[in-house]
C-alpha atoms as a PDB file:
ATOM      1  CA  UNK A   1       0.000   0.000   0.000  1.00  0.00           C
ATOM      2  CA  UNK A   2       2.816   2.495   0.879  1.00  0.00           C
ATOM      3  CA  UNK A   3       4.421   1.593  -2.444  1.00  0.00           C
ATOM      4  CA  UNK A   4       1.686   2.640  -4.581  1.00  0.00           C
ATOM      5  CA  UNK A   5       1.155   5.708  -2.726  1.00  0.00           C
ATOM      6  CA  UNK A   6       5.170   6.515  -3.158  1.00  0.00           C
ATOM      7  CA  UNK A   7       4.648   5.731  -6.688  1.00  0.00           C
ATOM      8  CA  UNK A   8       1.666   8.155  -7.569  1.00  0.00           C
ATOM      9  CA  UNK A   9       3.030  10.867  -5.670  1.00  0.00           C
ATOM     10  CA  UNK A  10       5.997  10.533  -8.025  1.00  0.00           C
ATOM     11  CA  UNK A  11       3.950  10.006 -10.888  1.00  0.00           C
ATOM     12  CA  UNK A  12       2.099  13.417 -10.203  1.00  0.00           C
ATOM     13  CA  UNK A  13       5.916  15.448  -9.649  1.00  0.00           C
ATOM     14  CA  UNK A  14       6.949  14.457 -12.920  1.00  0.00           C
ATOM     15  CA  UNK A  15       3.216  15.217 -14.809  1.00  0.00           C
ATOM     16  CA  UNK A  16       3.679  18.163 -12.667  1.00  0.00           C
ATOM     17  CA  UNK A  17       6.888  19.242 -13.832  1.00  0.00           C
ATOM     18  CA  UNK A  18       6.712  18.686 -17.663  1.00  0.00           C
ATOM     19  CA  UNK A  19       3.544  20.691 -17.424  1.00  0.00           C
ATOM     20  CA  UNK A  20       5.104  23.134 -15.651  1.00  0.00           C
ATOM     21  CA  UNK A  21       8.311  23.321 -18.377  1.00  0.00           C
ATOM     22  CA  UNK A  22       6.209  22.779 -21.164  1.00  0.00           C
ATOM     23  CA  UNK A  23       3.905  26.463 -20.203  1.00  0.00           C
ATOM     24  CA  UNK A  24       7.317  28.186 -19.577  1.00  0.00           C
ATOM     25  CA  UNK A  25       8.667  27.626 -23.425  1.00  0.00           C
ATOM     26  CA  UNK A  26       5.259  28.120 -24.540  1.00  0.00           C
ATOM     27  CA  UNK A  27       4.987  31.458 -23.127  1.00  0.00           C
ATOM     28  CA  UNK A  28       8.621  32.971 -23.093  1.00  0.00           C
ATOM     29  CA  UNK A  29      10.087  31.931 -26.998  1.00  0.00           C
ATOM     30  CA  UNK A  30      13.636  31.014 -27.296  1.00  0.00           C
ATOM     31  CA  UNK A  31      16.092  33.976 -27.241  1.00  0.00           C
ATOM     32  CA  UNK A  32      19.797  33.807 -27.971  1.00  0.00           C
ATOM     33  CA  UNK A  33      22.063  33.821 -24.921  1.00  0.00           C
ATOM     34  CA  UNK A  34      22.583  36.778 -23.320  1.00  0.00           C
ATOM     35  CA  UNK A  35      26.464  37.841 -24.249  1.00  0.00           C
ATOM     36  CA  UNK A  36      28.031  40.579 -21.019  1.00  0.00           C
ATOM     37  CA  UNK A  37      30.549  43.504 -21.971  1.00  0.00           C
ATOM     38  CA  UNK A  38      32.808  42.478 -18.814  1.00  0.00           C
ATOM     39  CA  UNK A  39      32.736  38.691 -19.083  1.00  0.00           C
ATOM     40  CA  UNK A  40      31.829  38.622 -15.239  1.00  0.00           C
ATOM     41  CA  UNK A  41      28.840  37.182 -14.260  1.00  0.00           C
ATOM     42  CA  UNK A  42      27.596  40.177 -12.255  1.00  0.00           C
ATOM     43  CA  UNK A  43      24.208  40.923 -11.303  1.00  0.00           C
ATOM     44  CA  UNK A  44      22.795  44.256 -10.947  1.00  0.00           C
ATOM     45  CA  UNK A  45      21.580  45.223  -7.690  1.00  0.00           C
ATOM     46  CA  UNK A  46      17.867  42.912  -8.491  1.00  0.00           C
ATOM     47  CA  UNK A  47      18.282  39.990 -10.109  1.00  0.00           C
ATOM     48  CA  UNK A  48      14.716  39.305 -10.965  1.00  0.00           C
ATOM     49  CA  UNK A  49      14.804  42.861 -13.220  1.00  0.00           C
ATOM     50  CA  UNK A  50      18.238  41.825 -14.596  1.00  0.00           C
ATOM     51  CA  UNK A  51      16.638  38.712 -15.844  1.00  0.00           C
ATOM     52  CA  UNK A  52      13.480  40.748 -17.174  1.00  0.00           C
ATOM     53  CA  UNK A  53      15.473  43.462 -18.720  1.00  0.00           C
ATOM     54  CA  UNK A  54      18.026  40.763 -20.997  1.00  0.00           C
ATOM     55  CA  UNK A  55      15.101  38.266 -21.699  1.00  0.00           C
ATOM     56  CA  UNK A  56      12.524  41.004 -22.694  1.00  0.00           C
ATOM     57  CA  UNK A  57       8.433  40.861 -21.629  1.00  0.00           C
ATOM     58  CA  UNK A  58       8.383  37.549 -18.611  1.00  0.00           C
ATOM     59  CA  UNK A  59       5.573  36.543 -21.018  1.00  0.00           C
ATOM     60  CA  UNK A  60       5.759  36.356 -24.708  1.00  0.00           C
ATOM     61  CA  UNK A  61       6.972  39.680 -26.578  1.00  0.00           C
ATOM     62  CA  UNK A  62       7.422  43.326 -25.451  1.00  0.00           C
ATOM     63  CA  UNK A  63       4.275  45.350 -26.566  1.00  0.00           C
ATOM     64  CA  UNK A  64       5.792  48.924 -25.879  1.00  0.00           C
ATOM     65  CA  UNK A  65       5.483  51.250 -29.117  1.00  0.00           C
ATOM     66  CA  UNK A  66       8.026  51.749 -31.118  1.00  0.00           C
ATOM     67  CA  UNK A  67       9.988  54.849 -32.136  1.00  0.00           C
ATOM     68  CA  UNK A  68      13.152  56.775 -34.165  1.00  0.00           C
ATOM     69  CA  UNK A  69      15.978  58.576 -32.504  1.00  0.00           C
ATOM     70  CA  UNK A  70      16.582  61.263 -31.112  1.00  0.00           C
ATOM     71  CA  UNK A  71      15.231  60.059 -27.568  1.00  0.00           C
ATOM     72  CA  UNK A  72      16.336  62.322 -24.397  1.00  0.00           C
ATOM     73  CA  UNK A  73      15.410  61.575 -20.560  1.00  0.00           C
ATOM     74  CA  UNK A  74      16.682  64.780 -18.476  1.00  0.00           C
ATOM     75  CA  UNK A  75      16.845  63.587 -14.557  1.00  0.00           C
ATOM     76  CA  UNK A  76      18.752  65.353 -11.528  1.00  0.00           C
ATOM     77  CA  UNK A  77      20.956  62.883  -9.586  1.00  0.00           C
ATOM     78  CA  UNK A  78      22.788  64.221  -6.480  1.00  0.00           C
ATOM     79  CA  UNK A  79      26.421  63.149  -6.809  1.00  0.00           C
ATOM     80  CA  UNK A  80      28.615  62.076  -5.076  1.00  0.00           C
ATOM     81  CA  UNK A  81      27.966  58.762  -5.294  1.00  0.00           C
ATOM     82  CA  UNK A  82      27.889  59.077  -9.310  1.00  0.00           C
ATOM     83  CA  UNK A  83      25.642  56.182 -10.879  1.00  0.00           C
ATOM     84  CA  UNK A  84      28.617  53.643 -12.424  1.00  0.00           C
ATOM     85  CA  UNK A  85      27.777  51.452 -15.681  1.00  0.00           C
ATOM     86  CA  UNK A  86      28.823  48.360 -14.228  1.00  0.00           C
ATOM     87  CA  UNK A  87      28.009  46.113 -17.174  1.00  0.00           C
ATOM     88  CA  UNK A  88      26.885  45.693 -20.941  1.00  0.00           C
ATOM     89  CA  UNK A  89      25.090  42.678 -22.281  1.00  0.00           C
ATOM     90  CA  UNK A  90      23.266  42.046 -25.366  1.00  0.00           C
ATOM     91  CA  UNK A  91      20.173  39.108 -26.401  1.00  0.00           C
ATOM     92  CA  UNK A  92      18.620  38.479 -29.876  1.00  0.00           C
ATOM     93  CA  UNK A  93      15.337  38.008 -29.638  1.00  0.00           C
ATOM     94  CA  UNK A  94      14.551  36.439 -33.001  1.00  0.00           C
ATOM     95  CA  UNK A  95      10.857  34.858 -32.141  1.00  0.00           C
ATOM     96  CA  UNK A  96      10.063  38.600 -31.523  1.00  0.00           C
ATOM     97  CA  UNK A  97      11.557  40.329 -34.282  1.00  0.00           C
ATOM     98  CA  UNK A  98      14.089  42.830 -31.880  1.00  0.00           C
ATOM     99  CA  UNK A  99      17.995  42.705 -30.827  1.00  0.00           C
ATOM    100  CA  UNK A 100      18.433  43.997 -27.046  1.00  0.00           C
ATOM    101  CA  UNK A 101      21.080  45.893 -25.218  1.00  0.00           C
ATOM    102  CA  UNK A 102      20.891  46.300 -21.543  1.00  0.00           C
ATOM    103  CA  UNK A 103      23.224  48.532 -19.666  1.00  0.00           C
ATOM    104  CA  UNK A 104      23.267  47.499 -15.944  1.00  0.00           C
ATOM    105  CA  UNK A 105      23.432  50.713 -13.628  1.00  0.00           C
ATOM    106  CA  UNK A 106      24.775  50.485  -9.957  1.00  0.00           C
ATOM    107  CA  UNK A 107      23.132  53.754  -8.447  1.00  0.00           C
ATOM    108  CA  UNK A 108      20.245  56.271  -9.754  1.00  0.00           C
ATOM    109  CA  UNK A 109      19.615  56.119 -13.206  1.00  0.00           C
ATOM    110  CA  UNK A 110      21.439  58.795 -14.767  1.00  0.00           C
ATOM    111  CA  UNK A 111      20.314  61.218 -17.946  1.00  0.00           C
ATOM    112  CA  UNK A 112      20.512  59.350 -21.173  1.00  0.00           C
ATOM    113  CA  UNK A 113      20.072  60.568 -24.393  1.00  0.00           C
ATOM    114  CA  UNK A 114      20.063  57.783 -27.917  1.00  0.00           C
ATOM    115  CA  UNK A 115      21.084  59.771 -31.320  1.00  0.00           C
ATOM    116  CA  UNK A 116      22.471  58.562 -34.664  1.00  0.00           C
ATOM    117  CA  UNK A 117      26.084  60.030 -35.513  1.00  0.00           C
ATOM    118  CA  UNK A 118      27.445  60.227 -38.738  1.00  0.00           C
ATOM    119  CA  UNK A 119      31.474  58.859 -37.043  1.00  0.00           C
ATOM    120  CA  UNK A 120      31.810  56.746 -33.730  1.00  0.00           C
ATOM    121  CA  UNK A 121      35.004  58.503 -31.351  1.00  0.00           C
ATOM    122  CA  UNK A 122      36.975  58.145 -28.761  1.00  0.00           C
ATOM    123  CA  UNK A 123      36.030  60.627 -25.758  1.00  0.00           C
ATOM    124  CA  UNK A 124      38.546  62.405 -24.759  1.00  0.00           C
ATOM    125  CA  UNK A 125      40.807  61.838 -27.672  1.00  0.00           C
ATOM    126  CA  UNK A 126      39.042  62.622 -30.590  1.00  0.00           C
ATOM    127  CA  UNK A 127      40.320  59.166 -32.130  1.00  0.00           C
ATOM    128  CA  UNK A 128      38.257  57.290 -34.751  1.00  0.00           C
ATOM    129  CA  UNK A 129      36.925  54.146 -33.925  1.00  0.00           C
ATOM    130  CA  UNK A 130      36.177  51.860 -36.616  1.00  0.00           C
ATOM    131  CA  UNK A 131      33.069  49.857 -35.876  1.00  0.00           C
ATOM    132  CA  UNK A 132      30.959  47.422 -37.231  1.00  0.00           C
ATOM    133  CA  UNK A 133      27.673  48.852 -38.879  1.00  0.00           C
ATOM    134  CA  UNK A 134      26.575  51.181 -41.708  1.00  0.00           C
ATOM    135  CA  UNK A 135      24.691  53.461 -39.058  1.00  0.00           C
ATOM    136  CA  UNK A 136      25.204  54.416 -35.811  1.00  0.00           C
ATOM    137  CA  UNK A 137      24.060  55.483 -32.908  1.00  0.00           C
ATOM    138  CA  UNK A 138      25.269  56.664 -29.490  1.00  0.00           C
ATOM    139  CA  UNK A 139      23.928  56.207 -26.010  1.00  0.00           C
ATOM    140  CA  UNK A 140      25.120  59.167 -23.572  1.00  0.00           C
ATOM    141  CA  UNK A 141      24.906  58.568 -20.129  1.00  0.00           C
ATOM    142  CA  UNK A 142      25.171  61.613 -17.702  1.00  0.00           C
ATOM    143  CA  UNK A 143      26.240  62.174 -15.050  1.00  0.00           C
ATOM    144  CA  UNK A 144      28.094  58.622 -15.079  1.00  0.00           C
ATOM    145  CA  UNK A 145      31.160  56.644 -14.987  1.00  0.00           C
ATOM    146  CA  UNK A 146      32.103  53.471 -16.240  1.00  0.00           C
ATOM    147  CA  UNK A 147      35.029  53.054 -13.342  1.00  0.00           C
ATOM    148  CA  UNK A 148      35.307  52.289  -9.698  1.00  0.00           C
ATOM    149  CA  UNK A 149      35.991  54.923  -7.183  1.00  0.00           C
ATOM    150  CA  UNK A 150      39.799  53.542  -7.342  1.00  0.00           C
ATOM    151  CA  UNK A 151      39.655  54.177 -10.986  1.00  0.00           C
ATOM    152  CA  UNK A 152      39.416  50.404 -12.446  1.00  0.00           C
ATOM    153  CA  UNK A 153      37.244  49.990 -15.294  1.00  0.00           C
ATOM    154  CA  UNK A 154      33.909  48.517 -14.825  1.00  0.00           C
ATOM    155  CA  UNK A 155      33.889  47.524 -18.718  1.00  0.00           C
ATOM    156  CA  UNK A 156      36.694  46.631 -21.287  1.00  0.00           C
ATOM    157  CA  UNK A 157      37.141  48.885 -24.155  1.00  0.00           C
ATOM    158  CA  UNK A 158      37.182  46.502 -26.304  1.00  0.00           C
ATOM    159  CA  UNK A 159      35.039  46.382 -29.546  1.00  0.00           C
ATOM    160  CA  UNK A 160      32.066  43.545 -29.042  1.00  0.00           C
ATOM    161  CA  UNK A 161      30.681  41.793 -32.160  1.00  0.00           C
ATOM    162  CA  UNK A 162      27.237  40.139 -31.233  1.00  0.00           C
ATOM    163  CA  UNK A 163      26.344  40.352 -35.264  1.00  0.00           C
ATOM    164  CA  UNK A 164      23.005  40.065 -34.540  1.00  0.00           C
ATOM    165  CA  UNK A 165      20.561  41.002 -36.907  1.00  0.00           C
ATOM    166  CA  UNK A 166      19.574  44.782 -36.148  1.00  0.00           C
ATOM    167  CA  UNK A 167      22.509  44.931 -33.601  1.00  0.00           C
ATOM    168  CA  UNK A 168      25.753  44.315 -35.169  1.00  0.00           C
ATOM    169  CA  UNK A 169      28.073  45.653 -32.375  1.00  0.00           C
ATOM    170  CA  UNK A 170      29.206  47.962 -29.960  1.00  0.00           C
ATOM    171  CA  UNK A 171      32.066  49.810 -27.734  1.00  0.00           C
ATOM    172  CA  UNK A 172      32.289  51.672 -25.079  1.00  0.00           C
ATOM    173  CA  UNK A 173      33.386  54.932 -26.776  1.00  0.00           C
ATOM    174  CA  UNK A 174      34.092  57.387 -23.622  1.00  0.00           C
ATOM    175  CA  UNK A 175      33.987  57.496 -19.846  1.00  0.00           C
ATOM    176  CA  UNK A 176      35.407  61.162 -19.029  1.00  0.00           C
ATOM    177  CA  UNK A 177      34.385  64.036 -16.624  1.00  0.00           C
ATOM    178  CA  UNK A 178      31.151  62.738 -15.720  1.00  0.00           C
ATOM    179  CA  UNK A 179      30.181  61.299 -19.293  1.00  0.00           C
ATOM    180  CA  UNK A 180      29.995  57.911 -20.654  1.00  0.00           C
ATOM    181  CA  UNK A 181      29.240  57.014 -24.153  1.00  0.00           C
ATOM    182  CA  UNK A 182      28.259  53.631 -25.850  1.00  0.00           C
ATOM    183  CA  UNK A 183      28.182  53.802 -29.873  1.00  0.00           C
ATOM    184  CA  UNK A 184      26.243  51.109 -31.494  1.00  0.00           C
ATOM    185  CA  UNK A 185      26.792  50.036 -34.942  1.00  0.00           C
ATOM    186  CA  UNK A 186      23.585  49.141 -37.101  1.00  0.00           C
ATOM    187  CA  UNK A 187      23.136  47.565 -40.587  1.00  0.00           C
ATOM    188  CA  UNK A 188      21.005  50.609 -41.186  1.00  0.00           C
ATOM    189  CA  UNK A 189      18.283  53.489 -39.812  1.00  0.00           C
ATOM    190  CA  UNK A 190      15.943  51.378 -37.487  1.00  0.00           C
ATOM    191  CA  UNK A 191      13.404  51.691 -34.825  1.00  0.00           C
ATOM    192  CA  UNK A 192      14.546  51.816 -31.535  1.00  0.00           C
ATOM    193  CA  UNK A 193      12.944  51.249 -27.963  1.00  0.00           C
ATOM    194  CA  UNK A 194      13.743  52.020 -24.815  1.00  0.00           C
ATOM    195  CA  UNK A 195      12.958  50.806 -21.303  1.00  0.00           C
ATOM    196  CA  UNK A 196      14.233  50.933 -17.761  1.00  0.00           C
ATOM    197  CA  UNK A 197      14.321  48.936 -14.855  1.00  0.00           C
ATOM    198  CA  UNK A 198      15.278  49.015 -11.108  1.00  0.00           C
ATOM    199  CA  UNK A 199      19.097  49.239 -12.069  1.00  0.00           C
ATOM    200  CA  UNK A 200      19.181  48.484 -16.097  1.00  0.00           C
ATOM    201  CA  UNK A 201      18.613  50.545 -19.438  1.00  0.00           C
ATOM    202  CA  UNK A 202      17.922  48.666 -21.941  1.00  0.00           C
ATOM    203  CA  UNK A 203      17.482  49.816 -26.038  1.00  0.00           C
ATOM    204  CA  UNK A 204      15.433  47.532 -28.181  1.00  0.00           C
ATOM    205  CA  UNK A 205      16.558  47.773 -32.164  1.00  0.00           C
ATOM    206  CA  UNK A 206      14.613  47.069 -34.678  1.00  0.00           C
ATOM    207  CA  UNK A 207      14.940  47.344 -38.432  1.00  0.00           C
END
C-alpha cells in the first residue's frame, strides 16, 4: 500500500513538472544567450529585473510602441555617489523580431540621451573608432562613470561583435568628466525602444 502511494506521488511530480516546463517555453520563446561587456557574471543590484530586462516581456513579446531617434530623458541625480555602468550585455530576440542591449546601472539612473552620428570617437581623444555597422548610434549617459571609485574599469574597451541582426556591435566609446558614451553600430536606420528597470537601461533595435 505504501508503495503505490510513493509511486503516484511521483507520478504526479513528474506530470507536474513537464507541465510546468512545457507552459514556460510556450509562453517565453527562445532567445539567444545573453552575451556581457565584462565577461563577469555580475548581477545588478535585483536579479529578478536583470533577468526581465536581458530576456525582454516575462511573457511572450514586449508590446511597448516603437519609435526613431533622437530620444532624451533629463533627470537630476545628487552626486557624489555618481551612478557607475557596471556592465553591458546584449540578447537576440529572433521569435520577436528585436535585438536587445541592456546597460546594468549600480546607483540612480542617470540622464541618457540615444542619437544617430554620422562617425563613432573616442572621448577624450578625438580618435576614430572603426566599428561594425553602416549606421550608428550613441547612447550618452550623464552624469556617469564606467570606473570604480579607485579608478578600475567597470567595462573593457574593447570592440564587441554580437552580429546580430539589427545589432551588429558595440564599444564603449568614452567614460570622461562625468560622461559615458556607448556607440552602437547598425546595418542601417531602425526603430529603436527604450525601457528601464530598477538598475538596467535597456534599447530595443529594430529594423
Amino acid at each position: 500500500m505504501v508503495m503505490r502511494v510513493r509511486n503516484c506521488i511521483v507520478g504526479s511530480a513528474l506530470t507536474l513538472t513537464t507541465a510546468v516546463l512545457s507552459a514556460g517555453c510556450a509562453a517565453g520563446g527562445t532567445a539567444s544567450p545573453p552575451s556581457s561587456g565584462s565577461g563577469a557574471a555580475r548581477l545588478g543590484p535585483s536579479p529578478g529585473s536583470l533577468a526581465a530586462a536581458i530576456a525582454g516581456a516575462s511573457a511572450g513579446c514586449d508590446r511597448t510602441a516603437w519609435r526613431s531617434a533622437p530620444v532624451t530623458v533629463t533627470r537630476t541625480v545628487s552626486v557624489p555617489p555618481v551612478p557607475v555602468l557596471a556592465d553591458v550585455r546584449t540578447a537576440q530576440h529572433s521569435e520577436c523580431g528585436y535585438d536587445r542591449l541592456v546597460l546594468d546601472i549600480s546607483g540612480p539612473m542617470p540622464s541618457y540621451a540615444v542619437r544617430y552620428v554620422n562617425r563613432v570617437t573616442a572621448d577624450a581623444s578625438g580618435a576614430a573608432i572603426t566599428l561594425p555597422g553602416r549606421r550608428y548610434l550613441l547612447i550618452t549617459l550623464r552624469s556617469a562613470q564606467a570606473h570604480s571609485e579607485a579608478g578600475v574599469s567597470t567595462i573593457s574597451r574593447n570592440i564587441r561583435v554580437p552580429g546580430y541582426p539589427s545589432l551588429r556591435s558595440w564599444v564603449l566609446a568614452g567614460d570622461s568628466e562625468g560622461v559615458v558614451t556607448v556607440a552602437v553600430g547598425l546595418p542601417a536606420q531602425v526603430s529603436i525602444r527604450t525601457g528601464e528597470l530598477p538598475g538596467h537601461l535597456y534599447i530595443d533595435f529594430r529594423e
